[in-house]
N, C-alpha and C. Protein backbone atom coordinates (compact mmCIF):
# COMPACT_ATOMS: atom_id res chain seq x y z
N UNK A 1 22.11 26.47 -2.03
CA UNK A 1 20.79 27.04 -2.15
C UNK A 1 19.89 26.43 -1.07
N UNK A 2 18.91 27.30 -0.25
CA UNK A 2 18.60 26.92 0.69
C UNK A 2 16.80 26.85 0.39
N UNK A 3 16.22 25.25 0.01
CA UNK A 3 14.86 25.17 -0.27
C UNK A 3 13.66 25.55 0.58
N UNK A 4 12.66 26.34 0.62
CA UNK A 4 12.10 26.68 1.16
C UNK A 4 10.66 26.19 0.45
N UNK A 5 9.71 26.26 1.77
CA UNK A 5 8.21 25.22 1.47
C UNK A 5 7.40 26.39 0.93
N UNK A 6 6.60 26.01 0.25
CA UNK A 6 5.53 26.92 -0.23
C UNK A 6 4.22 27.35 0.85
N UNK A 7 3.68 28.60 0.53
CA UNK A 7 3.17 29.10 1.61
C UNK A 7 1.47 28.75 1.17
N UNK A 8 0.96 28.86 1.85
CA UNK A 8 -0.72 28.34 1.82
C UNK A 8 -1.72 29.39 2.03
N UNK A 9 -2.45 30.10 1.45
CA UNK A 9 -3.10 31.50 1.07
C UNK A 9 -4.41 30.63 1.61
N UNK A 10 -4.95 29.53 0.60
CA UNK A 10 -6.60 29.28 0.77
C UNK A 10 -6.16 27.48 0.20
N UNK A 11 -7.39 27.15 0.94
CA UNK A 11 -7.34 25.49 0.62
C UNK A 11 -9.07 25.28 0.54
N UNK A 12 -9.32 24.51 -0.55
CA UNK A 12 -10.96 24.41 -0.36
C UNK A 12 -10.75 22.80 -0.89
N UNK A 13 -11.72 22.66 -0.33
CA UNK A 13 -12.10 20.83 -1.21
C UNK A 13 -12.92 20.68 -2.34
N UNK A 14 -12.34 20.44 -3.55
CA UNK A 14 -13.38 20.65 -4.70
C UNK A 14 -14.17 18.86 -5.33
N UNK A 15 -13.81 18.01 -4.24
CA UNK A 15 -14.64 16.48 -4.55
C UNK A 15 -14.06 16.25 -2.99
N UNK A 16 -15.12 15.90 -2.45
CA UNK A 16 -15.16 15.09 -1.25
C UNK A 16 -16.22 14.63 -0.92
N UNK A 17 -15.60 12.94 -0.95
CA UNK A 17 -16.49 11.25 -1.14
C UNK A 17 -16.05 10.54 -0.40
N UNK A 18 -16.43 9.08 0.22
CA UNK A 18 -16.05 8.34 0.88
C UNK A 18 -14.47 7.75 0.42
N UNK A 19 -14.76 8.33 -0.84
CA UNK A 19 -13.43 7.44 -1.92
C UNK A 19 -12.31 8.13 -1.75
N UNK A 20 -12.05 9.50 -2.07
CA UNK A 20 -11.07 10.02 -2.63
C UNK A 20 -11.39 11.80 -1.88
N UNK A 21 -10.73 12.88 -1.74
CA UNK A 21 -10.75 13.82 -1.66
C UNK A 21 -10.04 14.55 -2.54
N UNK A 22 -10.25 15.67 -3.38
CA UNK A 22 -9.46 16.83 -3.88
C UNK A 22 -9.67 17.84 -3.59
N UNK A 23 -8.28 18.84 -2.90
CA UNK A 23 -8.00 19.86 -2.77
C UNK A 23 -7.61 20.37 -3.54
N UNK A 24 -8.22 21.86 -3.93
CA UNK A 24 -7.53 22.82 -4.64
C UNK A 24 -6.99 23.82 -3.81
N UNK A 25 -5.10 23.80 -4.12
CA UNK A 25 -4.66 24.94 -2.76
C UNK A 25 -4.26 26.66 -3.67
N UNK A 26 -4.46 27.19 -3.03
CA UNK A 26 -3.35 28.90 -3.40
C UNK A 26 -2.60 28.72 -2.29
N UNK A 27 -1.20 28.82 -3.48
CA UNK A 27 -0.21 28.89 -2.98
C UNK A 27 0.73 30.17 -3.79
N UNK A 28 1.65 30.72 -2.54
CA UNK A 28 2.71 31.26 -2.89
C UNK A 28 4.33 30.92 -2.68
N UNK A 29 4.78 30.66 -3.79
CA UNK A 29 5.97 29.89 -4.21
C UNK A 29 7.36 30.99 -3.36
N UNK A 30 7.99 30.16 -3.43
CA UNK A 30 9.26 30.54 -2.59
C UNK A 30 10.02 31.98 -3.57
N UNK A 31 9.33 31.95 -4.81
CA UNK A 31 10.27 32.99 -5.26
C UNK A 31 9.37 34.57 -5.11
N UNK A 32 7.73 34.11 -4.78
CA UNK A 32 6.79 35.20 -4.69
C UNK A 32 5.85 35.04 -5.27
N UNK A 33 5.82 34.10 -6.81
CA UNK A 33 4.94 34.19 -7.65
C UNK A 33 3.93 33.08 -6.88
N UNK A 34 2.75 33.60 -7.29
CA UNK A 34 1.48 32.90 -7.16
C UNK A 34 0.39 32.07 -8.15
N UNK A 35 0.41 31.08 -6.91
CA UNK A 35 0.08 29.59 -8.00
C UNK A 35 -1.42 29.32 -7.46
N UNK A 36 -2.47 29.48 -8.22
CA UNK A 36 -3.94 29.52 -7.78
C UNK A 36 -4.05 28.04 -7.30
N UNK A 37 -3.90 27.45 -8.32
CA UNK A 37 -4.70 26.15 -8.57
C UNK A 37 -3.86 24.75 -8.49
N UNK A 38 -3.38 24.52 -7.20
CA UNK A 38 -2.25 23.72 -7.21
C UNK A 38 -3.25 22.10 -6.52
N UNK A 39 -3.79 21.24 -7.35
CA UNK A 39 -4.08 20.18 -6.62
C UNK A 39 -4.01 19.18 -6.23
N UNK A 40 -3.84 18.91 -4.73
CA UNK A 40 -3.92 17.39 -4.11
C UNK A 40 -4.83 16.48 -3.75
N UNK A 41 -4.59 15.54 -4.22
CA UNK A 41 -5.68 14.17 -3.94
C UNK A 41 -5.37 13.91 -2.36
N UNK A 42 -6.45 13.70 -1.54
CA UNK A 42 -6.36 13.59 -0.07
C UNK A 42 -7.09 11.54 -0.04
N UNK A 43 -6.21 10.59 0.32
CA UNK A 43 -6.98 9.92 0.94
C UNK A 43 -6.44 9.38 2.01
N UNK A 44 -7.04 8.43 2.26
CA UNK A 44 -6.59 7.64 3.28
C UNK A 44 -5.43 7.03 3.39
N UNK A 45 -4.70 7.37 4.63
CA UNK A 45 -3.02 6.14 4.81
C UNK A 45 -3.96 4.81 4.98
N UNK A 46 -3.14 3.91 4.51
CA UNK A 46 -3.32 2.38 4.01
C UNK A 46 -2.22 1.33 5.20
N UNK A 47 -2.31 0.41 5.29
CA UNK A 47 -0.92 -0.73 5.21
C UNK A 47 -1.22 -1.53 4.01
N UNK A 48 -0.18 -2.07 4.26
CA UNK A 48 0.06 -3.23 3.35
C UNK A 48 0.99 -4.40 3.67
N UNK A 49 0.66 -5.04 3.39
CA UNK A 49 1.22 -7.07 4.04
C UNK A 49 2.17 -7.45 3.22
N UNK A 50 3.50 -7.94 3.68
CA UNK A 50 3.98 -8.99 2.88
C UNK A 50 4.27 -10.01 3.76
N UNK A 51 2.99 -11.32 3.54
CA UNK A 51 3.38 -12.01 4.64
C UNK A 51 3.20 -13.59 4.36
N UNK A 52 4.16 -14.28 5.21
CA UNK A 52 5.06 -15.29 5.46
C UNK A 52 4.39 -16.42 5.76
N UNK A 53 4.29 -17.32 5.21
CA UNK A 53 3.51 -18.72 5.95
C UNK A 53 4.11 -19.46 6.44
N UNK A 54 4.00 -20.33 7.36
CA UNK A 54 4.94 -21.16 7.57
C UNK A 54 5.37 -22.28 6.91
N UNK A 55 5.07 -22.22 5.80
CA UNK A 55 5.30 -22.89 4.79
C UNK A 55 6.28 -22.52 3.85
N UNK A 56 6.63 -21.11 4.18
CA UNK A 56 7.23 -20.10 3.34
C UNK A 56 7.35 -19.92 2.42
N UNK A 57 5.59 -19.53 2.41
CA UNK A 57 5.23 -18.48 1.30
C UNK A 57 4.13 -17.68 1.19
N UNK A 58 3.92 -16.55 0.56
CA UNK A 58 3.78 -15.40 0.34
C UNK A 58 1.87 -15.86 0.11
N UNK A 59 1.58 -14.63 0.70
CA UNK A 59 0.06 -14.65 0.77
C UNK A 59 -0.31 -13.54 -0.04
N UNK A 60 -1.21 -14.16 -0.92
CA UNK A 60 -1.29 -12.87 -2.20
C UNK A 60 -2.75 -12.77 -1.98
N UNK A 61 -3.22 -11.93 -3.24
CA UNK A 61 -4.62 -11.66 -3.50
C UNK A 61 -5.06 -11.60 -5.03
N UNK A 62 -5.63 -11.76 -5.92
CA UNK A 62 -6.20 -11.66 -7.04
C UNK A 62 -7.53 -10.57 -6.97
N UNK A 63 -7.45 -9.40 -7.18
CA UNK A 63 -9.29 -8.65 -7.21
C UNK A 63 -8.85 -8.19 -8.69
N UNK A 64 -10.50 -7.70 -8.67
CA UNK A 64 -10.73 -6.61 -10.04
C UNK A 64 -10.20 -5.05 -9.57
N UNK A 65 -9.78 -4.65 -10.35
CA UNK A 65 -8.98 -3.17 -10.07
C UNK A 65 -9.14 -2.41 -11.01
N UNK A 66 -10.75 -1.24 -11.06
CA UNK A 66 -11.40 -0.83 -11.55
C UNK A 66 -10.40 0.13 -12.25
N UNK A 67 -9.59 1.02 -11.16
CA UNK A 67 -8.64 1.96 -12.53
C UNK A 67 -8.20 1.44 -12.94
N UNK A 68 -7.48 0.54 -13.77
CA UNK A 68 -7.01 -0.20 -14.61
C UNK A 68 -7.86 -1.25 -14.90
N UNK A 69 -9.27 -1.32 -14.44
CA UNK A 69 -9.85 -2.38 -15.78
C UNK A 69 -9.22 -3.91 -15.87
N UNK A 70 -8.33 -4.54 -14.81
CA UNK A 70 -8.34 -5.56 -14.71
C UNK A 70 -8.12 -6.34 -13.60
N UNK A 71 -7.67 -7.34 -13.37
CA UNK A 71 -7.47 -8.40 -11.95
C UNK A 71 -6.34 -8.16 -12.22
N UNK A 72 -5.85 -7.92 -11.05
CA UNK A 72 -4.39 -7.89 -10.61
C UNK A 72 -3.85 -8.97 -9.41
N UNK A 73 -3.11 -9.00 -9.12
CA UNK A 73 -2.24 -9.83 -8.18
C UNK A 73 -1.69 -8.82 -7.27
N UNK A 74 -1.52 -8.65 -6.02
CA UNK A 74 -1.02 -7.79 -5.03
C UNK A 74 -1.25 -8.87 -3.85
N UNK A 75 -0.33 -7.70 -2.47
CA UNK A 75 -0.79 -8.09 -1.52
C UNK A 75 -1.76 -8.05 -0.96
N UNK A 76 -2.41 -8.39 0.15
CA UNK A 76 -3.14 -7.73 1.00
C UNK A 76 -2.86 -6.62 1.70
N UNK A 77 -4.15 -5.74 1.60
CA UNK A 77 -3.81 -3.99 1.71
C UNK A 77 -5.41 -3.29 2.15
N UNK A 78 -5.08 -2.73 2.58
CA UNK A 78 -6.23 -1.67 2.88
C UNK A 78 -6.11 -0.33 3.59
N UNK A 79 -7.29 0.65 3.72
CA UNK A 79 -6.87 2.03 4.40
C UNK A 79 -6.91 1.57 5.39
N UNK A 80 -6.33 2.39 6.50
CA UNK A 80 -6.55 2.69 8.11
C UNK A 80 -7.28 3.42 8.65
N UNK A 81 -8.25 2.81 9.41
CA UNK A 81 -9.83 3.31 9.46
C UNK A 81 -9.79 4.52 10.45
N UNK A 82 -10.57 5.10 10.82
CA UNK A 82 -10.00 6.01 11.95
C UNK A 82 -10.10 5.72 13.06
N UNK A 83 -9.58 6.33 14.29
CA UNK A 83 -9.01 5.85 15.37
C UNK A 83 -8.21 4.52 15.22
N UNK A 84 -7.82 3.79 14.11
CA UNK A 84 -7.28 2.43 14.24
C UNK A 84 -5.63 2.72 13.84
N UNK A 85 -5.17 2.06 14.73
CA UNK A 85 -3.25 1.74 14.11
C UNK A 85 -3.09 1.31 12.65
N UNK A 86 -1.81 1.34 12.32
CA UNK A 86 -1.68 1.07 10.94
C UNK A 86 -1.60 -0.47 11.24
N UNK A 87 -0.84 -1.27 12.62
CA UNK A 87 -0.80 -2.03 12.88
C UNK A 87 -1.90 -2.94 13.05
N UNK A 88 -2.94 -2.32 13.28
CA UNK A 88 -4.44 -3.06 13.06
C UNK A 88 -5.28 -3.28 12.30
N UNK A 89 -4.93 -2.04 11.57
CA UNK A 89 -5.42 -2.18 9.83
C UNK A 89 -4.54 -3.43 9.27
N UNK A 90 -3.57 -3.76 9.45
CA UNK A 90 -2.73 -4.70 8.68
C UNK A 90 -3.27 -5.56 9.09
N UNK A 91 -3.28 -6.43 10.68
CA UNK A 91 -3.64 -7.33 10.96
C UNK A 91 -5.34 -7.47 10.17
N UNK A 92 -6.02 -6.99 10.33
CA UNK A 92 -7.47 -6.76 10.07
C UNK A 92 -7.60 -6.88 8.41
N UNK A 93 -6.58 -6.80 7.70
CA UNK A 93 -6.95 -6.46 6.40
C UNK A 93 -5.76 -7.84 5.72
N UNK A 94 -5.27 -8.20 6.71
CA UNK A 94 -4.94 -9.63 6.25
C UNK A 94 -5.99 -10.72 6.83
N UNK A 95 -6.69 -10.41 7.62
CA UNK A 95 -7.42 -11.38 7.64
C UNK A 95 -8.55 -11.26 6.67
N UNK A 96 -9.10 -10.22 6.86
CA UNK A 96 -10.56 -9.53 5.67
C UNK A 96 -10.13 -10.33 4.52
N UNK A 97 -9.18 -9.84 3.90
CA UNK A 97 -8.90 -10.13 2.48
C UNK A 97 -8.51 -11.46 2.26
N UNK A 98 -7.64 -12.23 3.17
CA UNK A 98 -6.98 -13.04 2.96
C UNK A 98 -7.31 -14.61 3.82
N UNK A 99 -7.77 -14.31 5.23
CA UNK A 99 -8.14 -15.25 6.15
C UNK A 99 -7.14 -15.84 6.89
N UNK A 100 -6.14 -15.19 6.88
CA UNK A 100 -5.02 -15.47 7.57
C UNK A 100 -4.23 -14.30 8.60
N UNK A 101 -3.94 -15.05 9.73
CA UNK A 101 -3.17 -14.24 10.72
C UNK A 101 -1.70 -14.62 10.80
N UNK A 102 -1.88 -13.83 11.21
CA UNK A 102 -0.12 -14.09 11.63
C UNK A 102 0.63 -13.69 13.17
N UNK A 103 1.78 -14.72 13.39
CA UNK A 103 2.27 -14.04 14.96
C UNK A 103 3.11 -13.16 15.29
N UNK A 104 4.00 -12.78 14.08
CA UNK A 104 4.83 -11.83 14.37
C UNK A 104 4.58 -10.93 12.99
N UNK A 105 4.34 -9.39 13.08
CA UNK A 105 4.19 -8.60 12.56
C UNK A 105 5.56 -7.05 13.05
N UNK A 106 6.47 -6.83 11.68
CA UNK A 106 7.25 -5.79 11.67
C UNK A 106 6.95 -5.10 10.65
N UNK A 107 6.74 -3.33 11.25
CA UNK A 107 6.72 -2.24 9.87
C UNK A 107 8.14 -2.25 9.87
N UNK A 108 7.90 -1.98 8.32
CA UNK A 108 9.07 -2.05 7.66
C UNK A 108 9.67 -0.87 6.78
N UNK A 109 8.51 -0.08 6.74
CA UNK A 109 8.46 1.20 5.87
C UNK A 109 7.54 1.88 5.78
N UNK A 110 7.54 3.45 5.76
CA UNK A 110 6.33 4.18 5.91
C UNK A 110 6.56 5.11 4.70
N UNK A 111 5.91 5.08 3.38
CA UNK A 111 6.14 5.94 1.90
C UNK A 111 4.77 6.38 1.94
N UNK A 112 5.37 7.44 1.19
CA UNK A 112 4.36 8.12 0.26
C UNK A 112 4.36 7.65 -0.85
N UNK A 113 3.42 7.74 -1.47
CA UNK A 113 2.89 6.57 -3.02
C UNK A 113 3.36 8.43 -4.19
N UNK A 114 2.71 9.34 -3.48
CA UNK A 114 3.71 10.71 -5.02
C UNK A 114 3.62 11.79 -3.86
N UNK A 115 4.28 11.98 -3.31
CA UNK A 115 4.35 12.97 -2.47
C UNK A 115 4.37 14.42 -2.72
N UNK A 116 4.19 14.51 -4.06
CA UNK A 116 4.09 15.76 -4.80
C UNK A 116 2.46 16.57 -5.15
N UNK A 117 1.29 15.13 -5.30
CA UNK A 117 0.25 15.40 -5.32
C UNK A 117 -0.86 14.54 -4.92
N UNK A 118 0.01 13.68 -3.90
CA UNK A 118 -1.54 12.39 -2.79
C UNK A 118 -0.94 13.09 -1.41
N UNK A 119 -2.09 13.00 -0.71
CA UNK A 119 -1.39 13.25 0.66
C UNK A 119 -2.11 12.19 1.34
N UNK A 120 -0.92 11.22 1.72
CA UNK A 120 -1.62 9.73 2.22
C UNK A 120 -0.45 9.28 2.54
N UNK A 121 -0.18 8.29 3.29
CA UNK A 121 1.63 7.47 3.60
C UNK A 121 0.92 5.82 3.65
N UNK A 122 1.59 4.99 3.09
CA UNK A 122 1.41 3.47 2.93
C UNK A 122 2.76 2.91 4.54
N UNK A 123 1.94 2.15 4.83
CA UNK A 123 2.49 1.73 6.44
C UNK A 123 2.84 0.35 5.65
N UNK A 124 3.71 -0.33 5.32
CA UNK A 124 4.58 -1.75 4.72
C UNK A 124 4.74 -2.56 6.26
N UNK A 125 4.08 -3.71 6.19
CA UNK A 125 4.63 -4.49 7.12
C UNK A 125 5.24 -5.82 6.44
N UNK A 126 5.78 -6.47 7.31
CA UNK A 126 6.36 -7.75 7.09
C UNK A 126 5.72 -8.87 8.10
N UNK A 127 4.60 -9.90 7.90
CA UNK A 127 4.61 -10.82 8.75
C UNK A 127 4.93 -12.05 8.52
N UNK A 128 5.19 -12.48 9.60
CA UNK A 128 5.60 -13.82 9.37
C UNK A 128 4.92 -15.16 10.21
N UNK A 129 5.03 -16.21 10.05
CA UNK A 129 4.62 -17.37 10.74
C UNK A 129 3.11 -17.48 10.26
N UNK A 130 2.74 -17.11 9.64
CA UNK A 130 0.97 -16.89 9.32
C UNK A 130 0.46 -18.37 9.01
N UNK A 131 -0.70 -18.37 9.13
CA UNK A 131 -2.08 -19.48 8.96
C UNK A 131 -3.33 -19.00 9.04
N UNK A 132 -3.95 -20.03 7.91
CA UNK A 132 -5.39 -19.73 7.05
C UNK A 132 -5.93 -19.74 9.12
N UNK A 133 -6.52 -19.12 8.69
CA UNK A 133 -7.74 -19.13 10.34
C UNK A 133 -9.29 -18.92 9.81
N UNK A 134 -9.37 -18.54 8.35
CA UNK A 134 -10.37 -18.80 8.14
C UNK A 134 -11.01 -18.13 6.79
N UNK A 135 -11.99 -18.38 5.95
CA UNK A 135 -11.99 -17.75 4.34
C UNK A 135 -12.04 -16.17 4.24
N UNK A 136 -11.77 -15.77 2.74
CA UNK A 136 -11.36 -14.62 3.12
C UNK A 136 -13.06 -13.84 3.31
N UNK A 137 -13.03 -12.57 3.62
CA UNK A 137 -14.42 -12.27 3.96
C UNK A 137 -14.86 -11.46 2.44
N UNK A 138 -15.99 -11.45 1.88
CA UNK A 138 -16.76 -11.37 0.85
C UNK A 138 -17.47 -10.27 1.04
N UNK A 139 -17.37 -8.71 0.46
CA UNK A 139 -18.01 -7.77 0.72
C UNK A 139 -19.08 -7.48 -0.32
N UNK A 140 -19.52 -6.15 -0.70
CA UNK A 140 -20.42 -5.47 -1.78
C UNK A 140 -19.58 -5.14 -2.79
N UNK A 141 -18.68 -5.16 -2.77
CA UNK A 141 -17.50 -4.40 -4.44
C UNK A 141 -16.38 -4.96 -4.08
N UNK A 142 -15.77 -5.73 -2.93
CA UNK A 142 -14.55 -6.30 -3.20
C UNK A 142 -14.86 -7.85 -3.09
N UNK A 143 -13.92 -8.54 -3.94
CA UNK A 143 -13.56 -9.70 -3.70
C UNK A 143 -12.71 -10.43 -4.17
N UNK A 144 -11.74 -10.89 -3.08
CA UNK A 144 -10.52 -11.75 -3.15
C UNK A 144 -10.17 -13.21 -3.85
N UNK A 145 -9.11 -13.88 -4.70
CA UNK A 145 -9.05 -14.77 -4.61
C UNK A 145 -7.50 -15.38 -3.76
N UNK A 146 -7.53 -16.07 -3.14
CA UNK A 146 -6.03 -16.36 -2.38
C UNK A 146 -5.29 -17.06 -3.43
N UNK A 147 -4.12 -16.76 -3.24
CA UNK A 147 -2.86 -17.48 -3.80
C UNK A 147 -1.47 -17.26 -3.24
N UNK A 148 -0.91 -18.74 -2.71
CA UNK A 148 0.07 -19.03 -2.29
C UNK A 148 1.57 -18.98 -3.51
N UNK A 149 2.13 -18.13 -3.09
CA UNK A 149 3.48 -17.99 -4.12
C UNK A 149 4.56 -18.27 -3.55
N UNK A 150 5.68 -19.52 -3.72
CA UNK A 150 6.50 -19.78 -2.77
C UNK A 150 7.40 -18.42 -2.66
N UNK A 151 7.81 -18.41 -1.88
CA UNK A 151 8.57 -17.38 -1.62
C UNK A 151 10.06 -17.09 -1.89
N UNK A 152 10.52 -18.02 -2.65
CA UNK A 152 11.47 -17.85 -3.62
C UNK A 152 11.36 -17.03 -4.83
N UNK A 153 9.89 -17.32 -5.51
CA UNK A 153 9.10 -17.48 -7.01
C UNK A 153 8.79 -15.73 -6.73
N UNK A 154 8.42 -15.07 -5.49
CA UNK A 154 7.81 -13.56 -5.83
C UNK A 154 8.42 -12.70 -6.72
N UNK A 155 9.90 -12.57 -6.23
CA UNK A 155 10.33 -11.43 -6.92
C UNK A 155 10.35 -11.62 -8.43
N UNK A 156 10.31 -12.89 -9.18
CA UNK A 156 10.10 -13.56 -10.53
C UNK A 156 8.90 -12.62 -11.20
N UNK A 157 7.84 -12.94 -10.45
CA UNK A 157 6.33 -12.32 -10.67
C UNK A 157 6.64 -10.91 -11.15
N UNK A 158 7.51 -9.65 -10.28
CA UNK A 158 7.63 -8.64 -10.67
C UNK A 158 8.35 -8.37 -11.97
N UNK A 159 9.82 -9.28 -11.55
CA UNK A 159 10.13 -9.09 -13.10
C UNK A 159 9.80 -9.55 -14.32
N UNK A 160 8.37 -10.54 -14.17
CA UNK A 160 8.07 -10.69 -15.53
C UNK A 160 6.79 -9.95 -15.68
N UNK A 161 6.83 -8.60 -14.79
CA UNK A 161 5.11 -8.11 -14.83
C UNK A 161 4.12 -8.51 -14.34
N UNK A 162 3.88 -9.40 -13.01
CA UNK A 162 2.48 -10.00 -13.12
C UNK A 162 2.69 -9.53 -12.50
N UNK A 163 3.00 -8.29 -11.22
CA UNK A 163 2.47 -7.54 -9.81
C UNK A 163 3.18 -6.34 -10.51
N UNK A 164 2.06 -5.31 -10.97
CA UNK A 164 1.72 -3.66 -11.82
C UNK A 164 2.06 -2.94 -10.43
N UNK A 165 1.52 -3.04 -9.30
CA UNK A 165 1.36 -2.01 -9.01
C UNK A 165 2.25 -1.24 -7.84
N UNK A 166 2.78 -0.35 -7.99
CA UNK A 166 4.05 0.42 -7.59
C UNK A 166 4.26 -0.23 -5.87
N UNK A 167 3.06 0.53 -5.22
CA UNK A 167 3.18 0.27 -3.75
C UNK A 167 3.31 -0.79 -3.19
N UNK A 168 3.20 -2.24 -3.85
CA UNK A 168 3.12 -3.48 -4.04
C UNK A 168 4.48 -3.92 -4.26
N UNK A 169 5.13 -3.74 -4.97
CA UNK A 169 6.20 -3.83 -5.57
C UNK A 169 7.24 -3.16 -4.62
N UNK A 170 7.23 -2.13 -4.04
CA UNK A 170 7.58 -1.77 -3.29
C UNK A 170 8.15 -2.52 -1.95
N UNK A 171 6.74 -2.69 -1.49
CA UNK A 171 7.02 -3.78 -0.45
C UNK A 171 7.47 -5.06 -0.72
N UNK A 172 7.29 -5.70 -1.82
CA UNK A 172 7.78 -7.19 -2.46
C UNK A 172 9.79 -6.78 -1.84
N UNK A 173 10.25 -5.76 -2.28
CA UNK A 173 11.61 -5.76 -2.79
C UNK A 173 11.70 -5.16 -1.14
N UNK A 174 11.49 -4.06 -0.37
CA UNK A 174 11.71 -4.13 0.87
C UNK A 174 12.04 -5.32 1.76
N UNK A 175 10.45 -6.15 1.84
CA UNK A 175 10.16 -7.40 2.75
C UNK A 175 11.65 -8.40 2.07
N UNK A 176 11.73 -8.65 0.52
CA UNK A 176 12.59 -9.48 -0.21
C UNK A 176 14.24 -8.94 1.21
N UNK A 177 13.92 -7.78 1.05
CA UNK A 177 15.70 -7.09 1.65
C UNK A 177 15.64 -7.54 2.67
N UNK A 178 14.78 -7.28 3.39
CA UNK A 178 14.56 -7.55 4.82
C UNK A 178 15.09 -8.99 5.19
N UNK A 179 14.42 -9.55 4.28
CA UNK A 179 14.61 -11.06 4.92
C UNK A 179 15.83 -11.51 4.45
N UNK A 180 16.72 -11.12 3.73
CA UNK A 180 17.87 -11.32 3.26
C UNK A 180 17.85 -12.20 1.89
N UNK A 181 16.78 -12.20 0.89
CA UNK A 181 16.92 -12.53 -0.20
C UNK A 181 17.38 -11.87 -1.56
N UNK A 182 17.26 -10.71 -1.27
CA UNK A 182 18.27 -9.88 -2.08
C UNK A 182 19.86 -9.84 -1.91
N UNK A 183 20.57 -10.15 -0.88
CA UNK A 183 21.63 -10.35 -1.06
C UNK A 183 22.00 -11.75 -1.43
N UNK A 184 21.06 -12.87 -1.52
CA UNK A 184 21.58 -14.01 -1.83
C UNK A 184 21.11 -14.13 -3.45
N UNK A 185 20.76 -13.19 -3.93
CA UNK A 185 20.87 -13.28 -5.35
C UNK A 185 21.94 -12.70 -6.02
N UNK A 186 22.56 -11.36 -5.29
CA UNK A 186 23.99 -11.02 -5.63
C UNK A 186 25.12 -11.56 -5.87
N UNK A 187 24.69 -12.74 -4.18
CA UNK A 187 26.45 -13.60 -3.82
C UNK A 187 25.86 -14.60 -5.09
């Protein structure tokens, strides 16, 4: 069977904010029938950090995380502003959040968070060699607390629940592959 994409009649924006966008599309489906009201959330592509100290370990974040109503634990993350690389958003949003740079920076993965109804891609990097260069920066609605997690101890965190959130997790078990700590929990 040979899948075919759905066709696009009308697209309007029914919320568009600095925050979030929704589209409502008409569409016509591969078999003919017609689907009015099909909608996608539009925001911003993001990166996201999993990165390395030379101490080796993991540079986290603690904020309040209003859809869910509590402080969470993640990496450092943010959108990609426009005209900016994903690569600069990372660098930029590990320092913002976190106060730390780093010297070697690899993407590692480029996902979609539901590719069925966000239209956005998360840019995953991996850095390494990092140091505090300086506190994290303090805005109007965000604010960070740092925490160092040896980097043995992360993937622990996920499996006992203390890092919720998908795209996060994501990169934990990527960066984990990458660096070859997932196979030394096998052998």
């Amino acid at each position: 069977m040979e899948l075919k994409k759905w066709r696009l009649k009308k697209s309007e924006f029914v919320l568009d904010n600095k925050w979030v966008k929704v589209r409502k599309d008409s569409v016509v489906l591969p078999d003919g029938k017609f689907l009015e009201d099909f909608y996608v959330v539009v925001k911003n592509n993001w990166s996201i950090i999993f990165c390395v100290t030379r101490d080796n370990e993991v540079v986290m974040v603690r904020q309040y995380r209003h859809g869910m109503k509590e402080i969470t634990l993640e990496l450092p993350s943010g959108d990609i502003d426009e005209g900016e690389t994903a690569l600069r958003a990372a660098e930029r949003e590990l320092e913002e959040e976190a106060g730390y740079a780093a010297d070697d920076f690899e993407e590692i993965a480029v996902l979609a968070p539901s590719p069925a109804d966000y239209e956005c891609t998360g840019h995953f990097f991996l850095a390494k060699n990092a140091r505090k260069i300086r506190e994290p920066k303090k805005d109007s609605i965000e604010s960070t607390v740092v925490e160092l997690v040896p980097l043995n101890k992360v993937l622990d965190l996920v499996r006992c629940g203390k890092i919720v959130s998908v795209p996060h997790v994501a990169a934990i078990y990527l960066a984990c592959d990458k660096l070859g700590l997932l196979a030394l929990e096998k052998g």
